[in-house]
Protein backbone atom coordinates (compact mmCIF):
# COMPACT_ATOMS: atom_id res chain seq x y z
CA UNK A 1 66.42 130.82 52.28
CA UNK A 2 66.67 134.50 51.71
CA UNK A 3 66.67 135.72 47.85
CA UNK A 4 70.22 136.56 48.02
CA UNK A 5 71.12 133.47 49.08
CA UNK A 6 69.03 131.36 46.66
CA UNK A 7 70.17 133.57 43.65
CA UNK A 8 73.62 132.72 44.85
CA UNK A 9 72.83 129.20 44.30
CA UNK A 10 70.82 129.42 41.03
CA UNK A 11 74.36 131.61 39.73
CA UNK A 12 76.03 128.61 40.53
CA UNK A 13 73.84 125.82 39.62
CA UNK A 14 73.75 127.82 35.69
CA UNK A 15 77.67 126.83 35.64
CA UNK A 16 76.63 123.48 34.61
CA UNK A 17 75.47 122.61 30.96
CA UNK A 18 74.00 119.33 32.64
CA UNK A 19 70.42 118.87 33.65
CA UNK A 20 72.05 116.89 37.08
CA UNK A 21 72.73 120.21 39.11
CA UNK A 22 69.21 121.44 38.20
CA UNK A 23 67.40 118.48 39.80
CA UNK A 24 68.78 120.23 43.19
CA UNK A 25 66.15 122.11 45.56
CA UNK A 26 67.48 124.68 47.86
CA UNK A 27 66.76 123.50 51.59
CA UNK A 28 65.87 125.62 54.30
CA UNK A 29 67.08 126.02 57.55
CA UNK A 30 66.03 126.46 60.91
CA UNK A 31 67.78 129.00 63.60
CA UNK A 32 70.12 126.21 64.63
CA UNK A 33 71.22 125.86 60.74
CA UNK A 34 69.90 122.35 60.75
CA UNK A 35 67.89 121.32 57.43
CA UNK A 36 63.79 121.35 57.84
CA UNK A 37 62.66 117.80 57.01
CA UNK A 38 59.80 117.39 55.11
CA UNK A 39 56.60 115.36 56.89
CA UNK A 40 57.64 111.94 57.96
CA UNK A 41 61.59 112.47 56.61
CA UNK A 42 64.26 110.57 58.89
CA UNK A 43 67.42 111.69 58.91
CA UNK A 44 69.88 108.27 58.66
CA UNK A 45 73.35 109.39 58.00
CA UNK A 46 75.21 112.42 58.73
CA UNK A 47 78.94 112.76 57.09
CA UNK A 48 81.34 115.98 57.33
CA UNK A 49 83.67 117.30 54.00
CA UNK A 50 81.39 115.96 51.63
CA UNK A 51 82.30 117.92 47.52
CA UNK A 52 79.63 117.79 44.93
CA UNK A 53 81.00 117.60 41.31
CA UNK A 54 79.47 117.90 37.79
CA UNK A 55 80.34 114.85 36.22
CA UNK A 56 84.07 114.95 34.30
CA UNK A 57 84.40 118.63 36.34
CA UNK A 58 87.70 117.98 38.50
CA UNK A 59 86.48 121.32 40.41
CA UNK A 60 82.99 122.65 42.25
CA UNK A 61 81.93 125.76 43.95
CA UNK A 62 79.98 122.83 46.50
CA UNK A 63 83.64 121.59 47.71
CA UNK A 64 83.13 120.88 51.34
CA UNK A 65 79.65 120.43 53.69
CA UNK A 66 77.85 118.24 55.57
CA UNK A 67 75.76 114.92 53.76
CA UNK A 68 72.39 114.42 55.53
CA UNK A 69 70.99 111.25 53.86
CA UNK A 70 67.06 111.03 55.16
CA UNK A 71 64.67 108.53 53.69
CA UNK A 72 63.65 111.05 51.27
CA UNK A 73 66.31 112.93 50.43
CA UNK A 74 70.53 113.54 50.34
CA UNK A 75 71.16 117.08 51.61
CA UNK A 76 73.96 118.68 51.02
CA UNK A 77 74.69 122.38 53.66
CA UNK A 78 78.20 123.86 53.27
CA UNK A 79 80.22 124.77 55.92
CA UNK A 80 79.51 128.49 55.52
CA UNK A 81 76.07 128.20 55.62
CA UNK A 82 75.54 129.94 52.40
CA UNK A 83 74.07 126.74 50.43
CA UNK A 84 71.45 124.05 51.00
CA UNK A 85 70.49 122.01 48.72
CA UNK A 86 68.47 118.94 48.16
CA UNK A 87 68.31 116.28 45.88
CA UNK A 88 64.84 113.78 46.13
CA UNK A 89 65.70 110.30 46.24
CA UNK A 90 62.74 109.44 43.70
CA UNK A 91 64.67 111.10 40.85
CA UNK A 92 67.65 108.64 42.05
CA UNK A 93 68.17 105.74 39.18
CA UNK A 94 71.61 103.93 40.99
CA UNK A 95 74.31 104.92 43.01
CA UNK A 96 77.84 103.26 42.33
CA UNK A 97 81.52 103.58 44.22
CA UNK A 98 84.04 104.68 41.47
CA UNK A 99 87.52 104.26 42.48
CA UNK A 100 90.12 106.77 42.98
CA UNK A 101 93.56 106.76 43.86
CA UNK A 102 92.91 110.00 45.69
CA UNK A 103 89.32 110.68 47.09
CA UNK A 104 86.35 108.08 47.73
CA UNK A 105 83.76 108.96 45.21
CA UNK A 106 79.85 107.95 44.54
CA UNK A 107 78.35 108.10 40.90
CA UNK A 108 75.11 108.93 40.75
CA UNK A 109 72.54 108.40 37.82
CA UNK A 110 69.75 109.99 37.78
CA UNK A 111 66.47 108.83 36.36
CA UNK A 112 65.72 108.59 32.41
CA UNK A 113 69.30 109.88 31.92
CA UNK A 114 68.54 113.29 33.25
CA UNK A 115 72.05 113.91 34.69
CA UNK A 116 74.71 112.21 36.46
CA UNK A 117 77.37 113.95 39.32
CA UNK A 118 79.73 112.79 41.62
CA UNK A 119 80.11 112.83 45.43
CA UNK A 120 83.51 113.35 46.85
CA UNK A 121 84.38 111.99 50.37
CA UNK A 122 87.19 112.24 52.89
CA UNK A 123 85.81 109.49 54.68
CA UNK A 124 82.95 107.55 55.16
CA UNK A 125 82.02 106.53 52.09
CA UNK A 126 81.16 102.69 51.99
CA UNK A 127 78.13 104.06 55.02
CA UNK A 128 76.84 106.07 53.15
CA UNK A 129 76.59 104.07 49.65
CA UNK A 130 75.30 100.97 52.11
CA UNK A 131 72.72 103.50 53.42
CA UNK A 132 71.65 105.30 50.12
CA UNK A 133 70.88 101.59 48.55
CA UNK A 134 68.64 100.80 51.45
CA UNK A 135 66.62 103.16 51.26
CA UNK A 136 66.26 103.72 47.30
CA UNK A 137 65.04 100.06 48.08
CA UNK A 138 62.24 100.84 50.81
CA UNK A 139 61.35 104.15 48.99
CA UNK A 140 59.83 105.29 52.21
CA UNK A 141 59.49 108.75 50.10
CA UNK A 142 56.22 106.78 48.83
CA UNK A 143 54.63 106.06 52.43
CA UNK A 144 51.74 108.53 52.33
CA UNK A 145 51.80 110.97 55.70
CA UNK A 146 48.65 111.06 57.42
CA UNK A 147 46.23 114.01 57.53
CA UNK A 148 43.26 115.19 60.00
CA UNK A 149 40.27 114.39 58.46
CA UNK A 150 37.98 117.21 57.60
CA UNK A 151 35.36 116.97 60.32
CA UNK A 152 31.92 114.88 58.69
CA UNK A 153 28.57 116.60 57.94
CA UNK A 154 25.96 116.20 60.93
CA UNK A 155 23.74 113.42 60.93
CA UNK A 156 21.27 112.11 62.60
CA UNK A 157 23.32 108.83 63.73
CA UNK A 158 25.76 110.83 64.54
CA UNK A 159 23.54 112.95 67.07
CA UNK A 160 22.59 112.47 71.33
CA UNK A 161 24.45 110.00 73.24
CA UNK A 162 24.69 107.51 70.99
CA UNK A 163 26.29 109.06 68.08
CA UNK A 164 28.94 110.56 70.68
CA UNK A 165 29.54 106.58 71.64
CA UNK A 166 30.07 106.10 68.19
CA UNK A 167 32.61 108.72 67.22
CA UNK A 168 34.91 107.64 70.65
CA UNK A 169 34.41 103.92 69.24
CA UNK A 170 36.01 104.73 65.68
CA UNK A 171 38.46 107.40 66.97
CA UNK A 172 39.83 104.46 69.18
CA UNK A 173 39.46 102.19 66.38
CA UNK A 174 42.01 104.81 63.67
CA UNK A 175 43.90 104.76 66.84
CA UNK A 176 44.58 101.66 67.52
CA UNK A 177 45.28 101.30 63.30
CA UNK A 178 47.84 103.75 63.25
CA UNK A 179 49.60 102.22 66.25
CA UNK A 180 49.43 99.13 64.66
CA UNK A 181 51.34 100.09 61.70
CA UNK A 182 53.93 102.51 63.78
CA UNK A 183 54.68 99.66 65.93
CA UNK A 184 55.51 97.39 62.57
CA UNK A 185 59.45 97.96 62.69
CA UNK A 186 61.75 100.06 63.61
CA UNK A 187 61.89 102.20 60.70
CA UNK A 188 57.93 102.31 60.27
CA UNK A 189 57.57 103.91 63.74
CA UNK A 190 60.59 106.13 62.70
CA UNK A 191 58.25 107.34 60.10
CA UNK A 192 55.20 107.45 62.32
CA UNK A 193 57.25 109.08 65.34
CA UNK A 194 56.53 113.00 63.78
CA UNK A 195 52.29 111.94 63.38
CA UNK A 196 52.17 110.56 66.72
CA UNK A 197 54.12 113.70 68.28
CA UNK A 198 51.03 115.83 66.67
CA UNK A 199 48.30 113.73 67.59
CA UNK A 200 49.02 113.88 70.89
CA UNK A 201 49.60 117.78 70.79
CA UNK A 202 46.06 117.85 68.90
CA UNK A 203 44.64 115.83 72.07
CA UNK A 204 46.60 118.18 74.24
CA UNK A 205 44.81 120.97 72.98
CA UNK A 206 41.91 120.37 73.03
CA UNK A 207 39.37 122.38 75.43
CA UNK A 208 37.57 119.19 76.60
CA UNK A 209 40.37 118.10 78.25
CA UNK A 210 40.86 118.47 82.43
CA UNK A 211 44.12 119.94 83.79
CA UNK A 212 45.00 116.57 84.68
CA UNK A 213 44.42 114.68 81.35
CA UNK A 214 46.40 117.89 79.59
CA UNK A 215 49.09 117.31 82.04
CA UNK A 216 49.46 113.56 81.18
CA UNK A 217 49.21 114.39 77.37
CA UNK A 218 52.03 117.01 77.92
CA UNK A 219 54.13 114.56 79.89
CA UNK A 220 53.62 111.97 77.24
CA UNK A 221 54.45 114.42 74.79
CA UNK A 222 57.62 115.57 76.28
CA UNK A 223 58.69 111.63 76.18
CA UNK A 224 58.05 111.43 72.61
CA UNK A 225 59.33 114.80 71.75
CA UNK A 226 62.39 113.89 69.90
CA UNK A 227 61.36 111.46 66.93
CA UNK A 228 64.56 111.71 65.01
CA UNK A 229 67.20 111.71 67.59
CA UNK A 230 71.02 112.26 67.07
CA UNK A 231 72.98 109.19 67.68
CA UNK A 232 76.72 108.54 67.02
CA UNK A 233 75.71 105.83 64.85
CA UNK A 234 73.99 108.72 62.56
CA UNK A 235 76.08 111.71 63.28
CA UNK A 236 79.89 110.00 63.23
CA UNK A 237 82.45 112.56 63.87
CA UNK A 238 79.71 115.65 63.47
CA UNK A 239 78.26 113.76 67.06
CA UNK A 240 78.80 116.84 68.99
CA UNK A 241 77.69 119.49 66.67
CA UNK A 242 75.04 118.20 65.68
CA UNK A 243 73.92 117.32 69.30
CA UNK A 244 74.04 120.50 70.43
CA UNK A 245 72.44 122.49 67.56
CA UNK A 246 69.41 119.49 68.88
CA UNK A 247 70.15 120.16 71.84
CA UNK A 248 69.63 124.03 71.03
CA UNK A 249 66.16 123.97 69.85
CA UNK A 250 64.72 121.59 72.37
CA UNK A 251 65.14 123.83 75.24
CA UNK A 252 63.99 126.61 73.05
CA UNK A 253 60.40 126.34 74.74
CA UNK A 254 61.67 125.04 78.54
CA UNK A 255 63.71 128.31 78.72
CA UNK A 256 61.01 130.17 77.44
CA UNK A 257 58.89 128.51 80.18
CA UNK A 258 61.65 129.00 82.93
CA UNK A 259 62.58 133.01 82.44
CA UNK A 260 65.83 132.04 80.21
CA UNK A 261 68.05 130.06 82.29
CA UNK A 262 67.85 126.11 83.39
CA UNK A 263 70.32 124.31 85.69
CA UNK A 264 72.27 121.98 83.98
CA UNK A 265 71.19 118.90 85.45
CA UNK A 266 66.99 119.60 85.23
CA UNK A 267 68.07 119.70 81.38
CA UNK A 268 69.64 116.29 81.72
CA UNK A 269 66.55 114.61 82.92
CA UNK A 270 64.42 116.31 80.31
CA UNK A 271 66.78 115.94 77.47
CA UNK A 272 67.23 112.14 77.70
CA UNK A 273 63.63 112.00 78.88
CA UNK A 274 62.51 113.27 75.26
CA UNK A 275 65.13 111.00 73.57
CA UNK A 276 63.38 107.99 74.73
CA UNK A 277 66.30 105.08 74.64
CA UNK A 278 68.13 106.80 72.63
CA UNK A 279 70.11 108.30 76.06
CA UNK A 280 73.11 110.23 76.46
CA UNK A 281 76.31 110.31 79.37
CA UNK A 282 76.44 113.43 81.14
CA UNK A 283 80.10 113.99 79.64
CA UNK A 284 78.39 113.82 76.49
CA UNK A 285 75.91 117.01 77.16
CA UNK A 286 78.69 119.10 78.89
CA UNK A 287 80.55 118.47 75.80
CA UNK A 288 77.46 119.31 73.00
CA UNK A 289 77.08 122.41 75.54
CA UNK A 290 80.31 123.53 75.45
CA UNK A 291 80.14 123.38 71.33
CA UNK A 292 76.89 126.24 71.89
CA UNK A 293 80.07 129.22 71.31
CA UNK A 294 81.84 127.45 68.65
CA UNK A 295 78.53 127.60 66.39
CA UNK A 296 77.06 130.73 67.77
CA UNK A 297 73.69 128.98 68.76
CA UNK A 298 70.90 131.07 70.79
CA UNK A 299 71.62 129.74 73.73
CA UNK A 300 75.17 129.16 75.94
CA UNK A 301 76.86 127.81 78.59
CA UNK A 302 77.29 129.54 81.98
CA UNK A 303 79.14 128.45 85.33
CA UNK A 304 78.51 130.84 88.18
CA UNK A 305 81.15 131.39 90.97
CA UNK A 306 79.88 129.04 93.55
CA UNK A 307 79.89 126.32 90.77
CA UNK A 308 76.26 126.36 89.32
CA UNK A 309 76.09 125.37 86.24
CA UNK A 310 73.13 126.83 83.77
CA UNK A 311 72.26 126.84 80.18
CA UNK A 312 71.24 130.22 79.32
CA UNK A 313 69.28 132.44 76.68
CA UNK A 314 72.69 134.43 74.81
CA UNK A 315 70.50 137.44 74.48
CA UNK A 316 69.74 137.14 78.56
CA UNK A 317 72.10 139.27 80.58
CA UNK A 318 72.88 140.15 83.89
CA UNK A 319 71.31 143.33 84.09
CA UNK A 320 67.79 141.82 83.17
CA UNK A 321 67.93 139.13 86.05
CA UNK A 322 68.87 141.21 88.49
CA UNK A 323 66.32 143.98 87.09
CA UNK A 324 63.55 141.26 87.98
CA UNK A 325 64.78 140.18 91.43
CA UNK A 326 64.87 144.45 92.06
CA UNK A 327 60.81 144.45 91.24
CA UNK A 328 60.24 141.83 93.57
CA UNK A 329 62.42 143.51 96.84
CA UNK A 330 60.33 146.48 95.87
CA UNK A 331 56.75 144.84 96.26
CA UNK A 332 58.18 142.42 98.92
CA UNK A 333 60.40 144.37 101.18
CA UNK A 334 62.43 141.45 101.40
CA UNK A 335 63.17 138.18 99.68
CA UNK A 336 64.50 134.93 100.33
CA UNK A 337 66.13 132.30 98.51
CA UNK A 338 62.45 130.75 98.92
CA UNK A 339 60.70 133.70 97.87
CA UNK A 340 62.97 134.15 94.79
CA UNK A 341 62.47 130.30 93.68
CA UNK A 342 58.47 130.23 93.98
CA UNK A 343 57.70 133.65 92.17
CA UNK A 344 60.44 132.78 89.31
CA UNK A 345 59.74 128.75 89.17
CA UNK A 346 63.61 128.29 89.52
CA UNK A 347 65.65 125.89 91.85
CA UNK A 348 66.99 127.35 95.39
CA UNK A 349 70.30 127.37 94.43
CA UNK A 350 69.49 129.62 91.06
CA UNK A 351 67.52 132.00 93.36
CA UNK A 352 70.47 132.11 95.61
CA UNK A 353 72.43 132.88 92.49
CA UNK A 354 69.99 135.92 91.25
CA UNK A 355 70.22 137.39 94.87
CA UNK A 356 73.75 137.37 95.05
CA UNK A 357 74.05 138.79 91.64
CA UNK A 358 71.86 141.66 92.78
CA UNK A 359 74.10 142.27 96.25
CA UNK A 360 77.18 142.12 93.95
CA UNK A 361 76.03 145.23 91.99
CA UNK A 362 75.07 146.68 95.51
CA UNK A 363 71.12 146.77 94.25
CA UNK A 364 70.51 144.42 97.35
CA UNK A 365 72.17 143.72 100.94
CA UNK A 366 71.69 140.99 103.22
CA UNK A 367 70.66 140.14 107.18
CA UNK A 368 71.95 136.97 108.38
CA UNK A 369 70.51 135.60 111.53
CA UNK A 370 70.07 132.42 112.96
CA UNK A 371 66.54 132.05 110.76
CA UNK A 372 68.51 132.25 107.45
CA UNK A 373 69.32 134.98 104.93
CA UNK A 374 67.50 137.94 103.64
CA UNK A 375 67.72 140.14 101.14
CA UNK A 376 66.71 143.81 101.26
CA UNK A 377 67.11 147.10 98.91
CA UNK A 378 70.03 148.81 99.75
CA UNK A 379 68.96 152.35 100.97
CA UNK A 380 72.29 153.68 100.17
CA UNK A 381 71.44 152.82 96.59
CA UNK A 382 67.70 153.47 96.33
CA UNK A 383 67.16 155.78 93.67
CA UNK A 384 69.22 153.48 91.40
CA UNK A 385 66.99 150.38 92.32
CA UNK A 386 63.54 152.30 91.19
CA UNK A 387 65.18 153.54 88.31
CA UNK A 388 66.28 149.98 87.47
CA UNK A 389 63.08 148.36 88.83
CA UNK A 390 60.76 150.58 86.61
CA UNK A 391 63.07 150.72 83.61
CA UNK A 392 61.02 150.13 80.49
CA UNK A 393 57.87 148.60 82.47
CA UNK A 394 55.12 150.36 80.52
């Protein structure tokens, strides 16, 4: 959080005479404004218009955000996005419903009578109190993360062939342990999901590997990529916001990797490729997509003319695609739709799209013959194609 924003909260938090409100953390987010969990947190409950009271105060400056209950801690983000905070489970003592005639309300003690405070609800309630004794029961906050080693001193039974047998034969072995233990329950390899995405990115990276094995890794990788997935069963009525701001930073690195723009159904396949079983409909992505404007996320939805549908880069705009598909007419003398889709790695129909985005702003012009279309500089227009083409190359 920025200083302005975290003295905003400390201004807030010295309201209170209690020592309750001071057991709160601030809690930073990331460019999607979803919380950053901590190593091996697992975000179990999400619920919308959640208050945060002193105890006996019948008003809050914390009056309405989002609950994220994780097995280490109950985050609290307001709907502005001006305060995060966190409260650790460990400093939890009970949780208990209190009735009211006009909101649904949890008491919470905290431990050796530090503070107590009160969470309001406009729903959802009996989930979350359900939830939050669960997992003050497991106290997965406990489970120690695992660490690389630090690499051993050299030895001689560690040296020539047979010391490099005996490494692989206890790397395998750790292996094999912490697979064993991932693979316990369900919420173990929850737990274990965020280590085993970063062993295999360790593996991945490493210089001994072939192209081949680093392509396996990566593939394996991609289908593990998502280790705390949101479901409806997590998310409730915040489904589709929260899907896309997951949705959002997932395709942060394929866009990178595919010049800012993917077709809508290539991010199908990899989305619910990465979510393992957790899969969703295709009604459900063009929904999350269509919520990209409504929270200002980094990326947004696009349908071109003939129907294409792409996810795009906001920052990527017209004038830089068709500035690209200019350099290459210029070194080529002519493109196709082929051409187009092997120098940018993009489907035919995108390339199609870029070419006829070019033509449109007369950069380009086409021949049509029986051999297919091609695309050439328009001479009428030249001096504005090298001036576009070499625009801010150096």
């Amino acid at each position: 959080l920025s200083h302005s924003v975290k003295e905003g909260i400390r201004s807030k938090q010295s309201q209170y005479s209690t020592a309750s409100m001071r057991k709160f953390h601030s809690v930073p987010l990331n460019e999607s404004k979803r919380p950053k969990l901590l190593d091996g947190e697992v975000v179990h409950l999400m619920q919308g218009s959640v208050a945060l009271y002193e105890m006996n105060k019948n008003t809050t400056p914390f009056a309405k955000g989002v609950l994220h209950l994780t097995t280490h801690r109950m985050l609290w983000i307001s709907d502005t996005f001006k305060e995060s905070l966190g409260l650790s489970l460990s400093a939890v003592q009970s949780v208990e419903k209190v009735n009211s005639l006009t909101h649904q309300k949890l008491h919470i003690s905290l431990n050796n009578k530090e503070g107590e405070l009160i969470v309001g609800f406009s729903d959802g309630r009996n989930a979350i109190f359900t939830k939050f004794h669960e997992l003050l029961l497991k106290k997965s906050w406990e489970v120690q993360v695992q660490t690389p080693k630090k690499p051993t001193e050299f030895s001689t039974e560690r040296a020539g062939v047979g010391g490099l047998i005996k490494q692989v034969s206890e790397k395998a072995k750790e292996t094999d342990k912490f697979l064993e233990q991932a693979f316990q329950d369900l919420d173990a390899l929850m737990i274990k999901a965020k280590d085993m995405v970063e062993m295999t990115k360790r593996y991945t990276n490493q210089n001994s590997n072939s192209a081949e094995e680093k392509a396996q890794l990566s593939q394996c990788l991609l289908n593990i990529g998502l280790p705390n997935a949101v479901t409806r069963d997590i998310a409730g009525n915040l489904y589709y916001f929260e899907l896309a701001r997951e949705l959002s930073e997932f395709l942060k690195e394929p866009l990178q990797l595919n010049n800012g723009m993917i077709q809508l159904p290539e991010i199908y396949c990899l989305y619910n490729r990465a979510r393992g079983t957790a899969l969703i409909s295709p009604e459900d992505l063009m929904e999350a997509c269509k919520q990209f404007d409504v929270l200002n996320l980094p990326v947004q939805l696009r349908r071109f003319d003939s129907g294409v549908v792409v996810v795009q880069n906001r920052d990527l705009g017209d004038s830089q695609i068709v500035k690209r598909v200019c350099e290459l007419v210029v070194v080529r003398g002519s493109l196709s739709s082929l051409d187009v889709a092997r120098e940018c790695s993009i489907s035919l129909s995108l390339a199609l799209e870029h070419l006829q985005s070019a033509e449109r702003l007369e950069y380009l012009c086409r021949d049509e013959s029986f051999e297919g279309v091609v695309f050439y500089a328009n001479r009428f227009n030249t001096s504005e194609l090298i001036k576009l083409s070499v625009e801010d190359m150096n």
